[in-house]
C-alpha atoms as a PDB file:
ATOM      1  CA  UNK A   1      71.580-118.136  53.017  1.00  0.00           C
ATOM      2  CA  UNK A   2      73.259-118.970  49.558  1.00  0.00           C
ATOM      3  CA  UNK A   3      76.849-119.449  49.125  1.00  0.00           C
ATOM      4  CA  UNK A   4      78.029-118.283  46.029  1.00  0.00           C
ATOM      5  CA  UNK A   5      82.041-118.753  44.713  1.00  0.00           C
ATOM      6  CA  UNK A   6      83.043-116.447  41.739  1.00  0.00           C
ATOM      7  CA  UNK A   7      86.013-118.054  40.548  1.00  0.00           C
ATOM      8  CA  UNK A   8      88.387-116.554  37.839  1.00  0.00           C
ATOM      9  CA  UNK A   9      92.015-116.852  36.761  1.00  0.00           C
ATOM     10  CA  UNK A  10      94.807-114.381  37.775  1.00  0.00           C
ATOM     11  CA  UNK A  11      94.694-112.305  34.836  1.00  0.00           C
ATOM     12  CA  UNK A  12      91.176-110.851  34.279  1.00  0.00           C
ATOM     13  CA  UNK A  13      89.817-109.721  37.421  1.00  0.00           C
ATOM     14  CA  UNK A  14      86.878-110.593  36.910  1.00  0.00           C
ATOM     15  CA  UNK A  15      86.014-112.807  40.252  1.00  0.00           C
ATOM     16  CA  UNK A  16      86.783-109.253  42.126  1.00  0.00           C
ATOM     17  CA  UNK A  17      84.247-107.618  39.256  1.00  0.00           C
ATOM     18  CA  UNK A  18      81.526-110.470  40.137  1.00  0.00           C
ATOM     19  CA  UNK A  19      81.974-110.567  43.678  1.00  0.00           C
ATOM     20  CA  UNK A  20      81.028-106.366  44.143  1.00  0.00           C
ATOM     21  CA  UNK A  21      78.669-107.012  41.754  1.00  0.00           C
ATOM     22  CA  UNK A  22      77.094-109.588  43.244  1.00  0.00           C
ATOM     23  CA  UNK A  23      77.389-107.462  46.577  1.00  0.00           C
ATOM     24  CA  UNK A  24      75.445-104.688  44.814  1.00  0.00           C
ATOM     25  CA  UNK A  25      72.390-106.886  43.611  1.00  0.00           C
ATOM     26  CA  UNK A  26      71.944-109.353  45.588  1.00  0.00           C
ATOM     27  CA  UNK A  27      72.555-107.742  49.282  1.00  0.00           C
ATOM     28  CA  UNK A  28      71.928-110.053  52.225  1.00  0.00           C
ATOM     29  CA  UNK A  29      70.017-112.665  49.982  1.00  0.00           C
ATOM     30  CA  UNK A  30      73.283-114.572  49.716  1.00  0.00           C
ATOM     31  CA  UNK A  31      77.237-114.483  51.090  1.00  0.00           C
ATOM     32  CA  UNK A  32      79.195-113.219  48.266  1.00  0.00           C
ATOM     33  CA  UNK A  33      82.800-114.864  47.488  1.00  0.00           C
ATOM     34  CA  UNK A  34      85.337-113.844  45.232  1.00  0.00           C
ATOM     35  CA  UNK A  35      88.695-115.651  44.489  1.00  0.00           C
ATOM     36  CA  UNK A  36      90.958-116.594  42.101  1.00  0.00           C
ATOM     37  CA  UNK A  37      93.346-119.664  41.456  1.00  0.00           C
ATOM     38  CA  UNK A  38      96.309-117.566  41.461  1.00  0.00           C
ATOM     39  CA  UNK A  39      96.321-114.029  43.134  1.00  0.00           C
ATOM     40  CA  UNK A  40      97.298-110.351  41.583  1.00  0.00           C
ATOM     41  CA  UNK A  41      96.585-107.236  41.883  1.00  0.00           C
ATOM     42  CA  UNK A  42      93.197-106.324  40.388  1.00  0.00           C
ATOM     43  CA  UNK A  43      93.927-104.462  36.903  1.00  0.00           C
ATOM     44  CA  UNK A  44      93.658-100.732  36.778  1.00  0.00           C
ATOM     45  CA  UNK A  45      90.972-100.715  33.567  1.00  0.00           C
ATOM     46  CA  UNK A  46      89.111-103.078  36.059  1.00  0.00           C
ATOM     47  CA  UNK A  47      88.538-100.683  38.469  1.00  0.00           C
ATOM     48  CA  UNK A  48      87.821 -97.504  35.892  1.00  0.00           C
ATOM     49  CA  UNK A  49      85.140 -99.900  34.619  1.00  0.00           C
ATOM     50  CA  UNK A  50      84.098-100.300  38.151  1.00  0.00           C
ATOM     51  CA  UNK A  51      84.431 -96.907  38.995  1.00  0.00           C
ATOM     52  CA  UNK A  52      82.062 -95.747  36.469  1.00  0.00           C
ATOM     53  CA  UNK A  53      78.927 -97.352  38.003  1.00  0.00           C
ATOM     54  CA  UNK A  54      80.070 -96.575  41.410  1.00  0.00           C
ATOM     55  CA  UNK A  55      81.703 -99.234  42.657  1.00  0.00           C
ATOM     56  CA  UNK A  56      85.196 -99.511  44.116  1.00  0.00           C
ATOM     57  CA  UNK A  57      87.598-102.561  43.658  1.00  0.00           C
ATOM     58  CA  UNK A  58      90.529-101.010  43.928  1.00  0.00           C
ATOM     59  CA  UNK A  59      91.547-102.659  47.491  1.00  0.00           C
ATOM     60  CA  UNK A  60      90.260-105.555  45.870  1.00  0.00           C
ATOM     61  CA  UNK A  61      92.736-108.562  46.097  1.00  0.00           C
ATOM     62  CA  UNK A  62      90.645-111.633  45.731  1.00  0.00           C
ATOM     63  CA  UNK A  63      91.142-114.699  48.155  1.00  0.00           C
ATOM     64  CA  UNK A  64      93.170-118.149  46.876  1.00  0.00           C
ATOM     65  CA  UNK A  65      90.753-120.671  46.500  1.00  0.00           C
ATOM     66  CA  UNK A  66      92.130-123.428  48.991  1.00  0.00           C
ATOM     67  CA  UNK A  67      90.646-120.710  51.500  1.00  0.00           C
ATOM     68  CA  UNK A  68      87.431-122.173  51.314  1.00  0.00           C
ATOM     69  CA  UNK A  69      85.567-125.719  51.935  1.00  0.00           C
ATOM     70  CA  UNK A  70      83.856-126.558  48.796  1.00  0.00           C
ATOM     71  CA  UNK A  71      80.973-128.473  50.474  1.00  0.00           C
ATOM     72  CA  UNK A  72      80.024-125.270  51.807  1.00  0.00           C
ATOM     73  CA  UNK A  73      79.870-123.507  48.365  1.00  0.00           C
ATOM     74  CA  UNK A  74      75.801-123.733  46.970  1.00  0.00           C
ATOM     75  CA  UNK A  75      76.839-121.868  43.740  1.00  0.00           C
ATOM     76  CA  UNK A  76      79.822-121.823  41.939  1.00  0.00           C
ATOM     77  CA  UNK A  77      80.468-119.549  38.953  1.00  0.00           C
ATOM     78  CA  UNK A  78      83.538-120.142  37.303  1.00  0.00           C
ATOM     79  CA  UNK A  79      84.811-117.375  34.946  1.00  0.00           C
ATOM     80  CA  UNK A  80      86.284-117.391  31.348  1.00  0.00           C
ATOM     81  CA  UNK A  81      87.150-120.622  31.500  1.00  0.00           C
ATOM     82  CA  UNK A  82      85.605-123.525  33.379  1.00  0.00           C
ATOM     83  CA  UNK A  83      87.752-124.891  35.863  1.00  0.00           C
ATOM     84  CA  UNK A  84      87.165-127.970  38.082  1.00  0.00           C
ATOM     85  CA  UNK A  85      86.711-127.283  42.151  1.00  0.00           C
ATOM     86  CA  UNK A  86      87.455-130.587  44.120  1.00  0.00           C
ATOM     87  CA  UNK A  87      85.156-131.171  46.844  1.00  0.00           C
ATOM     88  CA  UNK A  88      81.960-129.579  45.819  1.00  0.00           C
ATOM     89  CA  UNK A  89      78.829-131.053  46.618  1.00  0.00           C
ATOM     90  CA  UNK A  90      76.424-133.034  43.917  1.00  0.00           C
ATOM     91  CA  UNK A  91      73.542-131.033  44.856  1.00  0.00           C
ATOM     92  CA  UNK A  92      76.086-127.457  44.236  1.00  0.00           C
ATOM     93  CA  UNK A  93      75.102-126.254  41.022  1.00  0.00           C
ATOM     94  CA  UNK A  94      78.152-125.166  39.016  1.00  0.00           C
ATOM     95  CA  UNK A  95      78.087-122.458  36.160  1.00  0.00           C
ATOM     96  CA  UNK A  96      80.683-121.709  33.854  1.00  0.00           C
ATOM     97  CA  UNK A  97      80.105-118.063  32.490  1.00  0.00           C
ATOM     98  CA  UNK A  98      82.454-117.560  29.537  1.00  0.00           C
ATOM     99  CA  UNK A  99      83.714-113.857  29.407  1.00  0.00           C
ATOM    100  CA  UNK A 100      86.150-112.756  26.695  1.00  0.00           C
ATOM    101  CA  UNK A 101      89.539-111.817  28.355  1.00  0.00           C
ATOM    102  CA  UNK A 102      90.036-108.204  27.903  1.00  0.00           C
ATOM    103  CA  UNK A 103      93.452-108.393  28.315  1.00  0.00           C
ATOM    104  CA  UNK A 104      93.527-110.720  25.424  1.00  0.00           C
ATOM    105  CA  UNK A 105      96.951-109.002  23.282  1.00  0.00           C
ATOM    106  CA  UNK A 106      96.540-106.325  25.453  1.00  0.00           C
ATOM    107  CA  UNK A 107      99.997-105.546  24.248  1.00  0.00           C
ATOM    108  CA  UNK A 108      98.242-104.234  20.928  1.00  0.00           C
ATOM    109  CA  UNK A 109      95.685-102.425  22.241  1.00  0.00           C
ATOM    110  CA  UNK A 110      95.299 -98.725  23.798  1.00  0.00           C
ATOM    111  CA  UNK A 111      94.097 -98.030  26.931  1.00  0.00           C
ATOM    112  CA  UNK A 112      91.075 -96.264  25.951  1.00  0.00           C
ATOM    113  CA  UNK A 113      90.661 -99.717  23.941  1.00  0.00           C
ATOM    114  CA  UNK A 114      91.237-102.120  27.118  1.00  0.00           C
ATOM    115  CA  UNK A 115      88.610-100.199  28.570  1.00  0.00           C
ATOM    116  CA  UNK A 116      86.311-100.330  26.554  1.00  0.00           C
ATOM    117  CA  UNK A 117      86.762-104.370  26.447  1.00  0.00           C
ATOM    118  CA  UNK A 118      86.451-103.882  30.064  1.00  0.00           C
ATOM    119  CA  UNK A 119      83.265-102.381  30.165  1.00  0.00           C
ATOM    120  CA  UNK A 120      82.056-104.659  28.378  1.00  0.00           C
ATOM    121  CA  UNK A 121      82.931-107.609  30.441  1.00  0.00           C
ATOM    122  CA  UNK A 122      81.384-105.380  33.828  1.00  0.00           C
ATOM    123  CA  UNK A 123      78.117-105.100  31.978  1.00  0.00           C
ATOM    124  CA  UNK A 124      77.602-109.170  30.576  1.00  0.00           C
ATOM    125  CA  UNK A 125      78.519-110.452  34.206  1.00  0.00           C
ATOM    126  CA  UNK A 126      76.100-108.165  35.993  1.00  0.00           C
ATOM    127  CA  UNK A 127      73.538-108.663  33.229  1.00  0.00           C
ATOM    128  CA  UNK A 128      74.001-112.872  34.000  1.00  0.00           C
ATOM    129  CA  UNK A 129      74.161-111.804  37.798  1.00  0.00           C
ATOM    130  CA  UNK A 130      70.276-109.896  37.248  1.00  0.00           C
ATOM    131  CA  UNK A 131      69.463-113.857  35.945  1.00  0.00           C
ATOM    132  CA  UNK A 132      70.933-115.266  39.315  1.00  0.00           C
ATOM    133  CA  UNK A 133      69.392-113.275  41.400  1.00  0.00           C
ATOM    134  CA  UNK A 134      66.098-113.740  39.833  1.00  0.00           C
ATOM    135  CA  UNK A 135      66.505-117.734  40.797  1.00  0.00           C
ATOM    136  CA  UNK A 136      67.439-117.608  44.093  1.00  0.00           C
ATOM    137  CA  UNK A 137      64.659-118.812  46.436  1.00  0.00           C
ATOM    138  CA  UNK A 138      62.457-119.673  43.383  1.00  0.00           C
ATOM    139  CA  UNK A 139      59.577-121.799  44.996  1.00  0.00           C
ATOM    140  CA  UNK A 140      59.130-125.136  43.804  1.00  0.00           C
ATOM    141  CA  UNK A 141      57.045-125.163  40.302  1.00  0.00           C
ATOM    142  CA  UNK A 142      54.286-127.068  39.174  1.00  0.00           C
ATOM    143  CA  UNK A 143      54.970-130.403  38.194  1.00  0.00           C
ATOM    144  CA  UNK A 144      54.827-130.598  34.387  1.00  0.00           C
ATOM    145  CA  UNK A 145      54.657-134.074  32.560  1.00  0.00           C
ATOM    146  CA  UNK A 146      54.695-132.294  28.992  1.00  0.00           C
ATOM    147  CA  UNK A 147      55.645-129.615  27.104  1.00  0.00           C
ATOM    148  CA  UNK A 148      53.140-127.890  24.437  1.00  0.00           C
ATOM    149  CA  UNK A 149      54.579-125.073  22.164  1.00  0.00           C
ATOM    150  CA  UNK A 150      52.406-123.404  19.382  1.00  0.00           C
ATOM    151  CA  UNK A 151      53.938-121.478  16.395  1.00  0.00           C
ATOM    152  CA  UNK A 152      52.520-119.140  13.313  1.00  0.00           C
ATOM    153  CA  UNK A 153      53.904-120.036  10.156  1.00  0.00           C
ATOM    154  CA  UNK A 154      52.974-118.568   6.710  1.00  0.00           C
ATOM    155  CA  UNK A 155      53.548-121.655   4.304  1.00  0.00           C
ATOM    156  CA  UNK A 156      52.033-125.326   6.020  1.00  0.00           C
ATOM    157  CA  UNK A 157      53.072-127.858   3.558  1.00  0.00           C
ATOM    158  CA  UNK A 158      56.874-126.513   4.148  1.00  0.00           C
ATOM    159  CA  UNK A 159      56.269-125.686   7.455  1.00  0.00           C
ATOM    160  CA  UNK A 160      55.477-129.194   7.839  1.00  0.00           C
ATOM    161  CA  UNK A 161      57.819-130.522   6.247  1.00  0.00           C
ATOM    162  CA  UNK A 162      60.698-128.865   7.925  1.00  0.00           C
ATOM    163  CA  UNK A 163      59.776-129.630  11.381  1.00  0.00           C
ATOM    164  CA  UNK A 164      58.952-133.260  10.596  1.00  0.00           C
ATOM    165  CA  UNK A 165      62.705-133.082   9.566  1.00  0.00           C
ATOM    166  CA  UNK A 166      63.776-131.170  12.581  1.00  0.00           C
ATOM    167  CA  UNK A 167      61.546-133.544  14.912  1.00  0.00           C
ATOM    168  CA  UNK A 168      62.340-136.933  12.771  1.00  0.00           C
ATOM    169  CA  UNK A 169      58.269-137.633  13.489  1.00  0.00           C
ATOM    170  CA  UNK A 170      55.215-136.865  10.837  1.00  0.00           C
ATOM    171  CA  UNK A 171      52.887-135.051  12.352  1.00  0.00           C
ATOM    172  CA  UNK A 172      50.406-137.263  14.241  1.00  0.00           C
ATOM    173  CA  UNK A 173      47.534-135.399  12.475  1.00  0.00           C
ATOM    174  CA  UNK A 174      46.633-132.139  10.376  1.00  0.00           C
ATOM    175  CA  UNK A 175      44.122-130.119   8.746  1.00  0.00           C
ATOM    176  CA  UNK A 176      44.411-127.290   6.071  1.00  0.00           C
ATOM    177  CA  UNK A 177      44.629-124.946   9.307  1.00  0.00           C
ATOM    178  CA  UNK A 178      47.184-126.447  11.461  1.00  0.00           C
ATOM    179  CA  UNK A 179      49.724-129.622  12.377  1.00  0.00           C
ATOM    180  CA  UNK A 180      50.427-131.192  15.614  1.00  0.00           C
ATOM    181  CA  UNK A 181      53.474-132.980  16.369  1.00  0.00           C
ATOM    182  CA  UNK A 182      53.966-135.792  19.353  1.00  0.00           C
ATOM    183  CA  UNK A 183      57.070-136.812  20.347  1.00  0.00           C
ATOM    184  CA  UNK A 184      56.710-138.918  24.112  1.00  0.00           C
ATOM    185  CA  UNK A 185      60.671-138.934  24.358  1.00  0.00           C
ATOM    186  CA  UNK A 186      60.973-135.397  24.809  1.00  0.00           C
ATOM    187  CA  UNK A 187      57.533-134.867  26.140  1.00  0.00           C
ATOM    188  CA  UNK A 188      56.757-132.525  23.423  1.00  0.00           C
ATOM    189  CA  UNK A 189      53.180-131.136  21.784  1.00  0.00           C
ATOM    190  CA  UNK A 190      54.315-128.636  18.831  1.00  0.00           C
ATOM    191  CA  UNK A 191      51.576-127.385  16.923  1.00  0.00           C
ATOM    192  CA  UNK A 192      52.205-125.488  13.674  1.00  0.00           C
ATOM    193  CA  UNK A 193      49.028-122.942  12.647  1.00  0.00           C
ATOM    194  CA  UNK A 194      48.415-121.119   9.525  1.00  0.00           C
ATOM    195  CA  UNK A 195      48.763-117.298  10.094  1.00  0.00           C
ATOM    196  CA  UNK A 196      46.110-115.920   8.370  1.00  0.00           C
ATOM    197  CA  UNK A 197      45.028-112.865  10.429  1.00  0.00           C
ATOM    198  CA  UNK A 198      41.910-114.457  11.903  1.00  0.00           C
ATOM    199  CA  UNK A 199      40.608-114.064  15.437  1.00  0.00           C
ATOM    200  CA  UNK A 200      42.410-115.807  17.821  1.00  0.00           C
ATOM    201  CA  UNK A 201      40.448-118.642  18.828  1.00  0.00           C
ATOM    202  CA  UNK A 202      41.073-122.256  20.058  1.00  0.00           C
ATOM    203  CA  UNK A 203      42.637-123.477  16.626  1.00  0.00           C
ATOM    204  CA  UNK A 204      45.048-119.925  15.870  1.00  0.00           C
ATOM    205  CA  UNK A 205      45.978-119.671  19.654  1.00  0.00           C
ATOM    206  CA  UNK A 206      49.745-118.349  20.188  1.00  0.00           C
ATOM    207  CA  UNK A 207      51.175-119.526  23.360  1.00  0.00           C
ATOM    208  CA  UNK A 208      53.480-122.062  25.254  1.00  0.00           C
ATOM    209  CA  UNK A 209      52.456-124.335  27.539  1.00  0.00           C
ATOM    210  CA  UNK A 210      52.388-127.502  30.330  1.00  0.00           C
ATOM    211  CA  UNK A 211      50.804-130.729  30.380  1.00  0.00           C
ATOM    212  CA  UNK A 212      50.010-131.874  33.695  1.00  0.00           C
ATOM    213  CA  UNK A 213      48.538-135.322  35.046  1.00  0.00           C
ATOM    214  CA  UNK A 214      45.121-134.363  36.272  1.00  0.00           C
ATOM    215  CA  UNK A 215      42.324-132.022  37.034  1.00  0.00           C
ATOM    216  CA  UNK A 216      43.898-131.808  40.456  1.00  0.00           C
ATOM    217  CA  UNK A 217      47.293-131.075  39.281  1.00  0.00           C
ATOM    218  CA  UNK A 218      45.802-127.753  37.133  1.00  0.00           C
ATOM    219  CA  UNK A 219      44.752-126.505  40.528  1.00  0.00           C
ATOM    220  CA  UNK A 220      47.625-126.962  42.471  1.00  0.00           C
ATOM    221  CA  UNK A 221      49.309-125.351  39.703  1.00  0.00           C
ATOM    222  CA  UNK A 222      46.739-122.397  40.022  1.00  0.00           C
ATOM    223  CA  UNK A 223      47.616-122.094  43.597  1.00  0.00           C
ATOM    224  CA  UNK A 224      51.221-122.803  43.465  1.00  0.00           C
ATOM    225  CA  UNK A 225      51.027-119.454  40.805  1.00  0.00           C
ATOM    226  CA  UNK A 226      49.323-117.469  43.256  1.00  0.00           C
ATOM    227  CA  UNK A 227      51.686-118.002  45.753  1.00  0.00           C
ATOM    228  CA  UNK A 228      54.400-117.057  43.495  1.00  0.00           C
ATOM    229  CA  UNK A 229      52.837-113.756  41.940  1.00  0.00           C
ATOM    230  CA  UNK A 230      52.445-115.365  38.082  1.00  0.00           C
ATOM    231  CA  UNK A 231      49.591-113.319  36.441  1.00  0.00           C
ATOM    232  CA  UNK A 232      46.876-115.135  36.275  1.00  0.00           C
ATOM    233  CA  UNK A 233      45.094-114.821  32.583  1.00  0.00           C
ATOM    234  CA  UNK A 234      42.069-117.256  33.139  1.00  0.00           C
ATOM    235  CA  UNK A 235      41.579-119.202  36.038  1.00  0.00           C
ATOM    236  CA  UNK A 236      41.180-123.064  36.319  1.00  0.00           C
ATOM    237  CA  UNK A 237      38.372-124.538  34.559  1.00  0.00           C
ATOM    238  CA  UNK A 238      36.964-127.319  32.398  1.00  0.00           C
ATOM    239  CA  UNK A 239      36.442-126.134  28.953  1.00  0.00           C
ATOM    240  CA  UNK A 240      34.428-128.502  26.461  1.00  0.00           C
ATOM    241  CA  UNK A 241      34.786-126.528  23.030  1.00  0.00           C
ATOM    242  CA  UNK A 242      37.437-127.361  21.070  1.00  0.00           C
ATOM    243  CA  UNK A 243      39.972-129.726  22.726  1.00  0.00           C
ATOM    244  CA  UNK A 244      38.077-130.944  26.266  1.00  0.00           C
ATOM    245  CA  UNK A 245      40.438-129.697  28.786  1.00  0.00           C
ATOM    246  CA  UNK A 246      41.084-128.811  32.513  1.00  0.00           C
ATOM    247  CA  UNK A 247      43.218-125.915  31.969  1.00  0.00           C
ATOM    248  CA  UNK A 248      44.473-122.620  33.743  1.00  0.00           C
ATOM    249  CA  UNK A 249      46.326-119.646  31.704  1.00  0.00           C
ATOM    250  CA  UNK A 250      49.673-117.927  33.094  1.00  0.00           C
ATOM    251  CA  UNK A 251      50.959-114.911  31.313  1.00  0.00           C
ATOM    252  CA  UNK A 252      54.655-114.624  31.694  1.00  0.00           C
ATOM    253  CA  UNK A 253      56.053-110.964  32.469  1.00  0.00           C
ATOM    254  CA  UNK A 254      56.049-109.909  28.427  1.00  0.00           C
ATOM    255  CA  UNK A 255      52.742-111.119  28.134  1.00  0.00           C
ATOM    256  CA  UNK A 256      52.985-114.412  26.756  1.00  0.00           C
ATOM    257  CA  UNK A 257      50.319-116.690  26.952  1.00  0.00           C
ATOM    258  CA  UNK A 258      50.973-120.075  28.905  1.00  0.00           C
ATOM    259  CA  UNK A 259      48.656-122.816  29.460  1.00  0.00           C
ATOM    260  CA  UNK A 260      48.452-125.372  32.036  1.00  0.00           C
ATOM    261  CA  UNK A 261      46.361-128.266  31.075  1.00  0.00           C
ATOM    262  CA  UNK A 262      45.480-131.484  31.370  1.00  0.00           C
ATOM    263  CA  UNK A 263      43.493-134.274  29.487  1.00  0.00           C
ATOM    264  CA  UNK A 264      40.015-135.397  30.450  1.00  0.00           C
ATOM    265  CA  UNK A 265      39.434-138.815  31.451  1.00  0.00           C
ATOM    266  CA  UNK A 266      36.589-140.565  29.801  1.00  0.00           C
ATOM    267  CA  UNK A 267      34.526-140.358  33.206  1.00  0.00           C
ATOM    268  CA  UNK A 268      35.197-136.906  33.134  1.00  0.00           C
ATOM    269  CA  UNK A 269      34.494-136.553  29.282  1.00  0.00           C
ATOM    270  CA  UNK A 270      31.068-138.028  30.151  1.00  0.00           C
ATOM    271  CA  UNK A 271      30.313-135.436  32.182  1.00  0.00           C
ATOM    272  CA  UNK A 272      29.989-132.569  29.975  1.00  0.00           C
ATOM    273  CA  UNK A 273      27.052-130.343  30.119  1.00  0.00           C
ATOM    274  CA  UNK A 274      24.457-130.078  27.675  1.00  0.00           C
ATOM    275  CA  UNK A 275      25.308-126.397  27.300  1.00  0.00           C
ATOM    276  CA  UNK A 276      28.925-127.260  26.574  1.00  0.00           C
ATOM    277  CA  UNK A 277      29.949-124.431  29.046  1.00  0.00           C
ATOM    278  CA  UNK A 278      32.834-124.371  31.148  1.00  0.00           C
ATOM    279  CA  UNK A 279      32.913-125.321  34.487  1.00  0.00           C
ATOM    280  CA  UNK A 280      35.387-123.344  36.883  1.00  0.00           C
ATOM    281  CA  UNK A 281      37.213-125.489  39.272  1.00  0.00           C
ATOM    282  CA  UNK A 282      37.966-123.302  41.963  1.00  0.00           C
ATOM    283  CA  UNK A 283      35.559-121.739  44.310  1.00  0.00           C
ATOM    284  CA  UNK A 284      35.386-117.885  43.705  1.00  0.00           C
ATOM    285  CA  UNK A 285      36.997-117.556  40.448  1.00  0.00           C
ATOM    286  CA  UNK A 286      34.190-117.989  38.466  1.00  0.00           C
ATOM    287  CA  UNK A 287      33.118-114.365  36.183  1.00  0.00           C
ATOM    288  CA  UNK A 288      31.090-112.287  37.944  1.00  0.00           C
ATOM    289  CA  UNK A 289      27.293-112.641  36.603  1.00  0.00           C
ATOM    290  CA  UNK A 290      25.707-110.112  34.192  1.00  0.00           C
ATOM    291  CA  UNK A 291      23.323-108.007  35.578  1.00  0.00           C
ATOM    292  CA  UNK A 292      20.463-106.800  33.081  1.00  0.00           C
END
């Protein structure tokens, strides 16, 4: 089980807001800490805030933070202001979640005011909590040697010129329809393309994706995406139109297109079929024939 440490200052309450929080979303996947480096009683806006979605802090105290071994901690989550915590492990990941203070010149403010700054904090912590929760347990991914990103833009020649700014690299080639960019150091394949309301196809495709090291590595990706429940869009294959590629398509949970690809070798570039039709690299996944 993960070990999470919400850590705040005295003043804001907010490691007592994270820890119920946390309680709330993220059950028995993980043991839940909240603490502070000084203790005080949790602030009455806190728990109105709190109140309003159901939860109760009000016994709330927190816990002073020499309480707990630090090798122990998996997570840490300091809050408002990033604060060190001797001890922790290398492997710990530590995240620093900066949260305006509502009682920032509280002094000036009305209740109804400090509330509302309250609220406010309650809702951006769970919000970054949802995020957490979503990475805990994340199976290990494939294992990517490149990134590829493809954007529309409306003008080329400035297009081009702005990102070869941006990127400090011309473009390592272009035609009146598109421009790739290269850059090895930050294992990066941008490709600008003309938006000109033609049919997607494979020079006006819209999508993100990873460069892997082999045919082999696209299907251990496949699989690897199976296990995880990623929507498959088109399953592993070896297309020959276009750019010769092994490649699989993810869609991510809006919809976005992401390809997983990798380069043909020149024995495997040999290999293509008169036809020029792609060849489907894992048993059973090929399209059903047409009947008729």
């Amino acid at each position: 089980m993960v070990r999470i440490l919400f850590l705040s200052g005295a003043d804001s309450a907010f490691g007592q807001m994270a820890e119920a929080l946390a309680r709330q979303l993220l059950g028995a996947r993980a043991e839940v800490i909240g603490a502070a480096t000084e203790l005080a009683p949790v602030d009455p806006h806190a728990i109105a805030a709190m109140a309003e979605i159901g939860i109760d802090i009000g016994s709330a105290r927190g816990q002073p933070t020499p309480a707990f071994d630090a090798a122990a901690i998996d997570v840490l989550v300091t809050l408002g202001s990033d604060q060190a915590y001797p001890g922790l492990r290398a492997e710990a990941r530590h995240l620093n979640w900066v949260i305006a203070n509502p009682l920032a010149d509280a002094d000036m403010l009305g209740s109804e005011e400090i509330l509302a700054r309250f609220r406010l904090a309650r809702d951006q912590i769970r919000a970054r909590i949802a995020v957490l929760a979503s990475l805990l347990g994340l199976p290990e991914g494939p294992a990517a040697q490149e990134f590829h990103g493809s954007i529309r833009v409306n003008d080329l020649p400035a297009s081009v010129r702005f990102y070869a700014w941006l990127l400090d690299t011309w473009p390592k080639e272009w035609t009146h329809r598109y421009a790739t960019f290269i850059r090895p150091d930050l294992q990066l394949n941008f490709v600008l393309m003309v938006s000109d309301g033609l049919a997607l196809h494979h020079d006006t495709l819209y999508h993100l994706g990873i460069g892997m090291a082999d045919r082999q590595a696209v299907i251990d990706a496949y699989h690897r995406a199976l296990a995880f429940g990623a929507s498959i869009a088109k399953p592993p294959r070896t297309t020959w139109k276009g750019t010769p590629l092994h490649e699989l398509w993810l869609q991510d949970p809006d919809g976005t297109l992401i390809e997983v690809y990798a380069r043909l070798t020149r024995d495997e570039l040999a290999q293509k079929p008169a036809d020029e039709q792609p060849v489907f690299l894992v048993p059973g996944t090929e399209p059903a024939p047409v009947i008729g």
